[in-house]
PDB file of N, CA and C in Angstrom:
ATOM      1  N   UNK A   1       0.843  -1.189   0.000  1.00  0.00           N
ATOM      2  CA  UNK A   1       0.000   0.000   0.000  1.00  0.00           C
ATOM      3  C   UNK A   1       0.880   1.241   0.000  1.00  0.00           C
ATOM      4  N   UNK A   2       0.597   2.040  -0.739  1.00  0.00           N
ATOM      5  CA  UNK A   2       1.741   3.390  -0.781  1.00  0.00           C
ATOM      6  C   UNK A   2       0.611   4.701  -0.277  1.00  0.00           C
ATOM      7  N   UNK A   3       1.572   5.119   0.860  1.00  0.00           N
ATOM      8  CA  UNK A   3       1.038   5.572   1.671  1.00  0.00           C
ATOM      9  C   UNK A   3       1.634   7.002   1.488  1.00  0.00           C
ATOM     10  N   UNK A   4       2.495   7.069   0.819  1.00  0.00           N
ATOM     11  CA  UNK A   4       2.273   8.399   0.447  1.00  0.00           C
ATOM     12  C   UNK A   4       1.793   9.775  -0.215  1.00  0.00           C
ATOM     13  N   UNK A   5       0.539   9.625  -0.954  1.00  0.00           N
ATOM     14  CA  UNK A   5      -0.530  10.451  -0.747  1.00  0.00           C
ATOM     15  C   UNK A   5      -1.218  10.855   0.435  1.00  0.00           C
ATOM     16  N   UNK A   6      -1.269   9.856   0.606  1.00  0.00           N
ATOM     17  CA  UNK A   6      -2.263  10.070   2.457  1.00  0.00           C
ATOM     18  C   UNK A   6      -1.452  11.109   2.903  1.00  0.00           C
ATOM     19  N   UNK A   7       0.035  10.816   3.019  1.00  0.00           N
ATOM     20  CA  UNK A   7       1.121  11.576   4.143  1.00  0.00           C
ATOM     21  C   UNK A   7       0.938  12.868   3.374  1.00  0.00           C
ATOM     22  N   UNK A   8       1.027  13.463   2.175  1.00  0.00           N
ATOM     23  CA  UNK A   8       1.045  14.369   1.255  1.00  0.00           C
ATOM     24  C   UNK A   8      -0.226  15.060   1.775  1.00  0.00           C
ATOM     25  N   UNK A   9      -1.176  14.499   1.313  1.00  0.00           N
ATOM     26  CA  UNK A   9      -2.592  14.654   1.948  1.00  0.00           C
ATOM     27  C   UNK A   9      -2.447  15.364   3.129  1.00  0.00           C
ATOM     28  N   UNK A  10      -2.115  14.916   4.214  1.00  0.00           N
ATOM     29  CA  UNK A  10      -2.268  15.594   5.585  1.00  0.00           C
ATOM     30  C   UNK A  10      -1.563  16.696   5.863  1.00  0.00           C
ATOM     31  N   UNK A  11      -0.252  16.785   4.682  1.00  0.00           N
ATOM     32  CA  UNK A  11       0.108  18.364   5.422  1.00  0.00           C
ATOM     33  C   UNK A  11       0.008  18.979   4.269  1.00  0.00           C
ATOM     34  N   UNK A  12      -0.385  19.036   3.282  1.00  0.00           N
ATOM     35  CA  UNK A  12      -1.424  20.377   2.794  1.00  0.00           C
ATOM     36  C   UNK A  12      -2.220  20.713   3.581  1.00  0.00           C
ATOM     37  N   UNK A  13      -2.956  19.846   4.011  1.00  0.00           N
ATOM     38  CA  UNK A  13      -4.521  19.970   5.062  1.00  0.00           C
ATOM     39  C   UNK A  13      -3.771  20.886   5.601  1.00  0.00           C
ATOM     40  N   UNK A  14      -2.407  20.217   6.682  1.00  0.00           N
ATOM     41  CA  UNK A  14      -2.603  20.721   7.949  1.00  0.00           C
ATOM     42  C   UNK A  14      -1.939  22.137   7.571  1.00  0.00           C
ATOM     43  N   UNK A  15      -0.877  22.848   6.187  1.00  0.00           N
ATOM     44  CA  UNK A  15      -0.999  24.000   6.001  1.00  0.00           C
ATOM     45  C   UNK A  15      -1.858  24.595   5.697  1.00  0.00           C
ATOM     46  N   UNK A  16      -2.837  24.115   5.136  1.00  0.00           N
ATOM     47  CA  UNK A  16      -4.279  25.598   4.518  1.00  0.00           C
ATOM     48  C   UNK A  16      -4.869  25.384   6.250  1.00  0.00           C
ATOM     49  N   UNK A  17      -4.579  24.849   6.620  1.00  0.00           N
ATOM     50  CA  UNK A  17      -5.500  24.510   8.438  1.00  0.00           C
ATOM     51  C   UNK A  17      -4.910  25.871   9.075  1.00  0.00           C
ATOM     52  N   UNK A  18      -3.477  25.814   9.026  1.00  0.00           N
ATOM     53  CA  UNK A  18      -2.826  26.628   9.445  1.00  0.00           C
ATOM     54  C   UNK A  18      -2.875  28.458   8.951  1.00  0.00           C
ATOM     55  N   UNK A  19      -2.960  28.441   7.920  1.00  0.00           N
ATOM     56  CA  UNK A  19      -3.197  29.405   6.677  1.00  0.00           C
ATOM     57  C   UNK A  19      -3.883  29.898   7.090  1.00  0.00           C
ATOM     58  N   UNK A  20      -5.038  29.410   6.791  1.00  0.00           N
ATOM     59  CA  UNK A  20      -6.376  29.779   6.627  1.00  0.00           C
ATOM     60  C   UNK A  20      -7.567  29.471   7.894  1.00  0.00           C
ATOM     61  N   UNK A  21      -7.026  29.129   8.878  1.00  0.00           N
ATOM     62  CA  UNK A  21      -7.748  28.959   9.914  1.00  0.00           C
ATOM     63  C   UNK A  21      -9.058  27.951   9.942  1.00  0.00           C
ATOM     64  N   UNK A  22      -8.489  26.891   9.016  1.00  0.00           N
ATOM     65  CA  UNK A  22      -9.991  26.039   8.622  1.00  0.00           C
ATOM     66  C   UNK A  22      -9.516  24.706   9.564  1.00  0.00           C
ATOM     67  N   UNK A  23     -10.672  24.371  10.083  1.00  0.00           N
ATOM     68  CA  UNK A  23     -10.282  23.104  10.731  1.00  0.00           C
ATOM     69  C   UNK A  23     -10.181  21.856   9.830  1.00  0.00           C
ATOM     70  N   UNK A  24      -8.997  21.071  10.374  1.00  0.00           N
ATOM     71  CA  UNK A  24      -8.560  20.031   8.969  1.00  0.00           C
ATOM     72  C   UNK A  24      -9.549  19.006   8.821  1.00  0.00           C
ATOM     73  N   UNK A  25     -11.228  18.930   9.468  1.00  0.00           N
ATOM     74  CA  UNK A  25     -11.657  17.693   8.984  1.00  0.00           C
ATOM     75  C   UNK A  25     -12.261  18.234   7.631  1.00  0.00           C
ATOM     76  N   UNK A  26     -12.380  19.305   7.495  1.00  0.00           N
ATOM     77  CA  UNK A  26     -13.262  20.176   6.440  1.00  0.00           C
ATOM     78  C   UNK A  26     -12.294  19.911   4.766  1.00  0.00           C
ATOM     79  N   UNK A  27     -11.049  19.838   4.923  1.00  0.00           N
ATOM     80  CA  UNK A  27     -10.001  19.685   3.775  1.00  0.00           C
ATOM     81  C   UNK A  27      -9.984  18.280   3.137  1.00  0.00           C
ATOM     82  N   UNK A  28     -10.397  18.026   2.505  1.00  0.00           N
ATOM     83  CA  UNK A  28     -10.478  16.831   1.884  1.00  0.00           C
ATOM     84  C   UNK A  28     -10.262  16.835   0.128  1.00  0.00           C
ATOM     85  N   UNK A  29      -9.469  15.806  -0.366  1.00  0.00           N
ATOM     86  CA  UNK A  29      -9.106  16.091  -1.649  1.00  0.00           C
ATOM     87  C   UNK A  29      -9.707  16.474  -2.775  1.00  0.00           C
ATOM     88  N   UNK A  30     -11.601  16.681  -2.432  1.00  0.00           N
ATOM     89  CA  UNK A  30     -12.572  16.645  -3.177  1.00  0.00           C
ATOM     90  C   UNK A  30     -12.839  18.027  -2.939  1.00  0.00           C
ATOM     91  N   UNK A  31     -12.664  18.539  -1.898  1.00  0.00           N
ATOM     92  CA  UNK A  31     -12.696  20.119  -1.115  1.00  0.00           C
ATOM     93  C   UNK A  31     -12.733  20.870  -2.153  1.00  0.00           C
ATOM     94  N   UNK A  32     -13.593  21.475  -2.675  1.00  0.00           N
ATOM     95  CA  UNK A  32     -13.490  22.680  -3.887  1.00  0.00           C
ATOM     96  C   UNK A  32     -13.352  24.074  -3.107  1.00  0.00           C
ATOM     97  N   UNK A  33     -11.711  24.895  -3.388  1.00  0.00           N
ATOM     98  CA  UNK A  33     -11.349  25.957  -2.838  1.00  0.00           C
ATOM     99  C   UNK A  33     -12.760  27.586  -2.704  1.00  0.00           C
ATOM    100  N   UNK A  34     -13.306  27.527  -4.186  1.00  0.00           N
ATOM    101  CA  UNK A  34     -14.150  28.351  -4.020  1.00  0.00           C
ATOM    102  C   UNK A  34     -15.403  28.025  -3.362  1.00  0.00           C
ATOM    103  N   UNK A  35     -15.889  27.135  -3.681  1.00  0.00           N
ATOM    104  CA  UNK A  35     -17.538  26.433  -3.184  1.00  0.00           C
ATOM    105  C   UNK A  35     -17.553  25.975  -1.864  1.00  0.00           C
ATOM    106  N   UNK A  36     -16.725  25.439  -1.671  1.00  0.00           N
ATOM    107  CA  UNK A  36     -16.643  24.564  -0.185  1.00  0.00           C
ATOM    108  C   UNK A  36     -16.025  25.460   0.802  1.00  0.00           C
ATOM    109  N   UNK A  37     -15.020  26.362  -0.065  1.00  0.00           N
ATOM    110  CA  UNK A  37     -14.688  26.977   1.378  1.00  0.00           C
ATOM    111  C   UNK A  37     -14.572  28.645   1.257  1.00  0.00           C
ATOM    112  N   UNK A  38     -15.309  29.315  -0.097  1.00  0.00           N
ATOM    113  CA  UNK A  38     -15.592  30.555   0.035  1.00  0.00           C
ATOM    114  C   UNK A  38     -14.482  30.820   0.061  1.00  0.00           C
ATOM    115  N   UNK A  39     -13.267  30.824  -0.919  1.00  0.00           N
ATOM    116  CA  UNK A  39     -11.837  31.109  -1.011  1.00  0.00           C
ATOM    117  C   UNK A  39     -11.972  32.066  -1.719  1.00  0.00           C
ATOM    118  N   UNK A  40     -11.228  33.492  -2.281  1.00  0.00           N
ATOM    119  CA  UNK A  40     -11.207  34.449  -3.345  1.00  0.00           C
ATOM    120  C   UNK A  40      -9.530  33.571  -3.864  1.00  0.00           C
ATOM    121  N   UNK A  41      -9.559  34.970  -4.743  1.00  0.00           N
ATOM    122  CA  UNK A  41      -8.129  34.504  -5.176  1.00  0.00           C
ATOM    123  C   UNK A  41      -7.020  34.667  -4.178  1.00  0.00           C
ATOM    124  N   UNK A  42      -7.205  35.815  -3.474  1.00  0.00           N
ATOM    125  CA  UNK A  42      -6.307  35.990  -2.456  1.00  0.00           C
ATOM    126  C   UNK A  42      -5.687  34.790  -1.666  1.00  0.00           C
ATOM    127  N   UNK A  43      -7.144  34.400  -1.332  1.00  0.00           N
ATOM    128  CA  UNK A  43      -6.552  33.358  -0.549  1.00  0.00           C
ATOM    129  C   UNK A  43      -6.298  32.051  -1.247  1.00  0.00           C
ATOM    130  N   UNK A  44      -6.697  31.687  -2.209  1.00  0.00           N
ATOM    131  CA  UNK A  44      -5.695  30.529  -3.483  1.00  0.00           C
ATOM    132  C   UNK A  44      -4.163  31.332  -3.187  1.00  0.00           C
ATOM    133  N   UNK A  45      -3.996  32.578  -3.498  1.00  0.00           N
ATOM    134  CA  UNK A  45      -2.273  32.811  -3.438  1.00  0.00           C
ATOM    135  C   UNK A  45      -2.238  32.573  -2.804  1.00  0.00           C
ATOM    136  N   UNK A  46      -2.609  32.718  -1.473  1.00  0.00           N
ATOM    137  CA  UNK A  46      -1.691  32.554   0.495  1.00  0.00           C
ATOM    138  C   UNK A  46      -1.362  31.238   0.274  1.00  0.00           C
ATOM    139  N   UNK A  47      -2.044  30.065  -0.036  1.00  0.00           N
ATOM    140  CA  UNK A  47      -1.878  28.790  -0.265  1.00  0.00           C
ATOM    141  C   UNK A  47      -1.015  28.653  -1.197  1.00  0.00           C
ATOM    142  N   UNK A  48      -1.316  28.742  -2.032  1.00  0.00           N
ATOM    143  CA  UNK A  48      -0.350  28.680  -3.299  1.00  0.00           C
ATOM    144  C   UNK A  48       1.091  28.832  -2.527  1.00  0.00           C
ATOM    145  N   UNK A  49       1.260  30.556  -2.105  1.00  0.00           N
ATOM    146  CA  UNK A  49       3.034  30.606  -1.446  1.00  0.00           C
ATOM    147  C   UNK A  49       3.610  29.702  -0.323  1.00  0.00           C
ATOM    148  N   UNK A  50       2.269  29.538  -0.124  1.00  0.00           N
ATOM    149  CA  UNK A  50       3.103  28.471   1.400  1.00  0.00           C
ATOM    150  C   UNK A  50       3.350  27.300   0.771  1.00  0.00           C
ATOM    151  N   UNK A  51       2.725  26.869  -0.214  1.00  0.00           N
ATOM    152  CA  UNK A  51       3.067  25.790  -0.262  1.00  0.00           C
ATOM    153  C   UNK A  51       4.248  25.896  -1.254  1.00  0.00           C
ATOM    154  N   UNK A  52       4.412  26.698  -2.030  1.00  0.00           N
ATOM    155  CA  UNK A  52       5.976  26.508  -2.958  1.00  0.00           C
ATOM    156  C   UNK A  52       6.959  26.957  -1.853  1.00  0.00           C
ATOM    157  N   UNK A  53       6.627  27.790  -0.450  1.00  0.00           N
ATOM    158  CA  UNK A  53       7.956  27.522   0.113  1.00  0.00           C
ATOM    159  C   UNK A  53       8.239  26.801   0.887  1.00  0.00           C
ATOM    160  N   UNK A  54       7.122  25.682   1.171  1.00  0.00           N
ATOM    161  CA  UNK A  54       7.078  24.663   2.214  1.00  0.00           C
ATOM    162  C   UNK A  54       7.595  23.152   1.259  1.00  0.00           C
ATOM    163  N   UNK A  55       7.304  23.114  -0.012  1.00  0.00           N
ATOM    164  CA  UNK A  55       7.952  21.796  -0.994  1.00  0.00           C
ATOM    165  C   UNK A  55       9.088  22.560  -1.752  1.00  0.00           C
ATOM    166  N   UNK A  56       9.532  23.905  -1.802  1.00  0.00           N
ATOM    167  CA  UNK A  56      10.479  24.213  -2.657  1.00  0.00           C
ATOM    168  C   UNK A  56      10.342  24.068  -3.888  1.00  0.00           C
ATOM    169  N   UNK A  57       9.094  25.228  -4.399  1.00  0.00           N
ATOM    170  CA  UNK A  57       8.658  24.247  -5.496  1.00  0.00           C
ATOM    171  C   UNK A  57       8.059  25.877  -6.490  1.00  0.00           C
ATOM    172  N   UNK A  58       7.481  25.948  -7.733  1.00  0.00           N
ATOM    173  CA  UNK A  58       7.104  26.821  -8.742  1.00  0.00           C
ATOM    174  C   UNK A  58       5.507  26.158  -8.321  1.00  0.00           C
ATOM    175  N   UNK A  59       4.492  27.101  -8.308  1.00  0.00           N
ATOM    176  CA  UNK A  59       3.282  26.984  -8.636  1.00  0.00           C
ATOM    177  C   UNK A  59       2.981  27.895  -9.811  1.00  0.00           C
ATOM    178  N   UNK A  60       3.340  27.421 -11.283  1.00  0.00           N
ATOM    179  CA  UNK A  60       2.814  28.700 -12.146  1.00  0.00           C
ATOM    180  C   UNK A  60       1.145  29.081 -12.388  1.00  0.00           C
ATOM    181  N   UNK A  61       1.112  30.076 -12.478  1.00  0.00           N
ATOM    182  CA  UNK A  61      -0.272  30.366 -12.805  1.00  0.00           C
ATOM    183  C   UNK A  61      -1.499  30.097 -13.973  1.00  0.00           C
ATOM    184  N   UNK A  62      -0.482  29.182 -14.609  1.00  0.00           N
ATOM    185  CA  UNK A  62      -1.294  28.352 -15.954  1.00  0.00           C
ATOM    186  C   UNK A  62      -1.948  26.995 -15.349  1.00  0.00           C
ATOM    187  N   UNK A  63      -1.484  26.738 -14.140  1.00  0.00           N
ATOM    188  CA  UNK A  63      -2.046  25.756 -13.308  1.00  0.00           C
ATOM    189  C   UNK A  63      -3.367  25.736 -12.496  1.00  0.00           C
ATOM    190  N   UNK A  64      -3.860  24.570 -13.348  1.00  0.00           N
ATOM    191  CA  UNK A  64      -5.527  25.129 -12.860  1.00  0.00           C
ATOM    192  C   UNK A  64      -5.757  24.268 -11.097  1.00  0.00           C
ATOM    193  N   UNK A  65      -5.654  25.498 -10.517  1.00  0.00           N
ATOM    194  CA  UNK A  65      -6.366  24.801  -8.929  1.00  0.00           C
ATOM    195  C   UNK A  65      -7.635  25.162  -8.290  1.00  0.00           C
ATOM    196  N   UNK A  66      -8.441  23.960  -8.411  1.00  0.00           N
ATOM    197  CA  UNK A  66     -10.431  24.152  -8.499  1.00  0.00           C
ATOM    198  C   UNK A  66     -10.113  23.247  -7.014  1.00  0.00           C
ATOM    199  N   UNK A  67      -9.042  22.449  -6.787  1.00  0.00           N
ATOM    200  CA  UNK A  67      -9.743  21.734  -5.614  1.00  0.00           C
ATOM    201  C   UNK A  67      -8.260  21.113  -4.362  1.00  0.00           C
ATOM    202  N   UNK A  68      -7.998  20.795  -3.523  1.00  0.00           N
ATOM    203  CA  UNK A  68      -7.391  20.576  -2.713  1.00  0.00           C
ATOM    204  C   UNK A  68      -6.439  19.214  -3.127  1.00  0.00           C
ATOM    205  N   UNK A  69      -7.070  18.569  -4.010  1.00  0.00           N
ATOM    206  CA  UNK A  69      -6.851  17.293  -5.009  1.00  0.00           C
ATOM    207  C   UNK A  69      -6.015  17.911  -5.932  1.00  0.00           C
ATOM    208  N   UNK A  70      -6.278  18.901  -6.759  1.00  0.00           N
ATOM    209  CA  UNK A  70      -5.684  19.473  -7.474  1.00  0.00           C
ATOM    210  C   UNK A  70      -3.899  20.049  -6.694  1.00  0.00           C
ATOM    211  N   UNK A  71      -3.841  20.467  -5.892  1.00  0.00           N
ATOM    212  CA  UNK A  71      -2.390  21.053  -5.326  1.00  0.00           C
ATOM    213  C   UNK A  71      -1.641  19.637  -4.646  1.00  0.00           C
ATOM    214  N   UNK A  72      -2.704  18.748  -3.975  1.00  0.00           N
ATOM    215  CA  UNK A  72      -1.741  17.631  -3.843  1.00  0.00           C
ATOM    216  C   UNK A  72      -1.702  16.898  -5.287  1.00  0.00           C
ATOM    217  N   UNK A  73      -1.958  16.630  -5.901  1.00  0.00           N
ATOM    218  CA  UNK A  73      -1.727  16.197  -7.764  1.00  0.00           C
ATOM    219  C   UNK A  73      -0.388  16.536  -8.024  1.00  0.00           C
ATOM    220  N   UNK A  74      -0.545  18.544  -8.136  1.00  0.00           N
ATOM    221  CA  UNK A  74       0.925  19.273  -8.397  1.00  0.00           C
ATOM    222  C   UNK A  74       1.758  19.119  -7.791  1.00  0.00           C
ATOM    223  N   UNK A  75       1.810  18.892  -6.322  1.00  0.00           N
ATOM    224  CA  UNK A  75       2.858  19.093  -5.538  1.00  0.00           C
ATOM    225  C   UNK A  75       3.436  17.804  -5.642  1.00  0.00           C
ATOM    226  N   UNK A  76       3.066  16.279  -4.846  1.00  0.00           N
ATOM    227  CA  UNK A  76       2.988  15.385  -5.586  1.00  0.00           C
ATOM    228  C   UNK A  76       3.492  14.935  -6.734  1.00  0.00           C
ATOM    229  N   UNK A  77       3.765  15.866  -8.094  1.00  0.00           N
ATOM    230  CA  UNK A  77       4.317  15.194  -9.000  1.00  0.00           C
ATOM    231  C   UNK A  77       5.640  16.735  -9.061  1.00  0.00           C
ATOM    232  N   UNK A  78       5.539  17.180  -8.584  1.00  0.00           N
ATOM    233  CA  UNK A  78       6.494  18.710  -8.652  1.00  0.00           C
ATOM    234  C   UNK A  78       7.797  18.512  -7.555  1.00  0.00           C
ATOM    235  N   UNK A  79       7.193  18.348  -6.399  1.00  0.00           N
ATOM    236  CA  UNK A  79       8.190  18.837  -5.303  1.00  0.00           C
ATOM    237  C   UNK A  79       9.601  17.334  -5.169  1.00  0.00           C
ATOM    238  N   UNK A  80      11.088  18.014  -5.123  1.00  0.00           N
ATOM    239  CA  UNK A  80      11.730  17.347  -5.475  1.00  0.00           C
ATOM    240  C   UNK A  80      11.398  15.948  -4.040  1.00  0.00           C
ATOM    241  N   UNK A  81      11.107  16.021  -3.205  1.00  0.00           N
ATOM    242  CA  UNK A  81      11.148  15.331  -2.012  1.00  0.00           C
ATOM    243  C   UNK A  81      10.167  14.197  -1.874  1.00  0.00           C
ATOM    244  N   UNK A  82       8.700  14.395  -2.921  1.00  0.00           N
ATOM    245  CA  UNK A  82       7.825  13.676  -3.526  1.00  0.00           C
ATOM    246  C   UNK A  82       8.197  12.929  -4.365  1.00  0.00           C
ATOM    247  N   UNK A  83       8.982  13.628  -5.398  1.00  0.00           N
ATOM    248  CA  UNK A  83       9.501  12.171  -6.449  1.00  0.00           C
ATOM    249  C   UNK A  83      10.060  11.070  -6.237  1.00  0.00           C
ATOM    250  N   UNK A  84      11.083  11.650  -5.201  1.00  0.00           N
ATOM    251  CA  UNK A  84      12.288  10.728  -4.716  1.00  0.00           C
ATOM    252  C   UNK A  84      11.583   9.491  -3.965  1.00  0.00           C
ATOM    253  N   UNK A  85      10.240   9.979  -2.898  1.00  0.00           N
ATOM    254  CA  UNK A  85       9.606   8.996  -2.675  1.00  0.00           C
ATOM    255  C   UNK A  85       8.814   7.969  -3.076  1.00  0.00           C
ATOM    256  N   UNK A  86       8.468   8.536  -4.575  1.00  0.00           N
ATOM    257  CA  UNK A  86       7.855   7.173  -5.452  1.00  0.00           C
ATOM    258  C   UNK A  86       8.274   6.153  -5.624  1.00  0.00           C
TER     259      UNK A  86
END
């Protein structure tokens, strides 16, 4: 069983938790940023930066992020520390 999504999974959660003051049962990979949690763009960037300086990583803006699934997807296949673990 490869368990690293799950692990991936939980600390995005637990940064937008942190971020954004949302409690982490609410973050789930299906979580749609605007609908589910009344996000503007603003707060897609706050997320967005934490997380390229928390994986060391480019989030360009041609990158479509509709859902919480979506940034673990990118990060996940982006951040050098994710690959290595596949």
């Amino acid at each position: 069983m490869n368990t690293r999504p799950l692990t991936l999974s939980r600390q995005i959660a637990q940064l937008i938790s942190e971020v954004k003051h949302i409690p982490k049962y609410r973050l789930m990979p299906s979580t749609n940023l605007y609908r589910s949690l009344h996000f503007d763009i603003k707060d897609v960037v706050d997320v967005i930066l934490v997380l390229e300086q928390h994986f060391h990583i480019n989030i360009p803006d041609e990158v479509p992020v509709e859902t919480i699934g979506d940034l673990i997807r990118f990060v996940g296949n982006t951040a050098p520390d994710m690959q290595a673990a596949a």
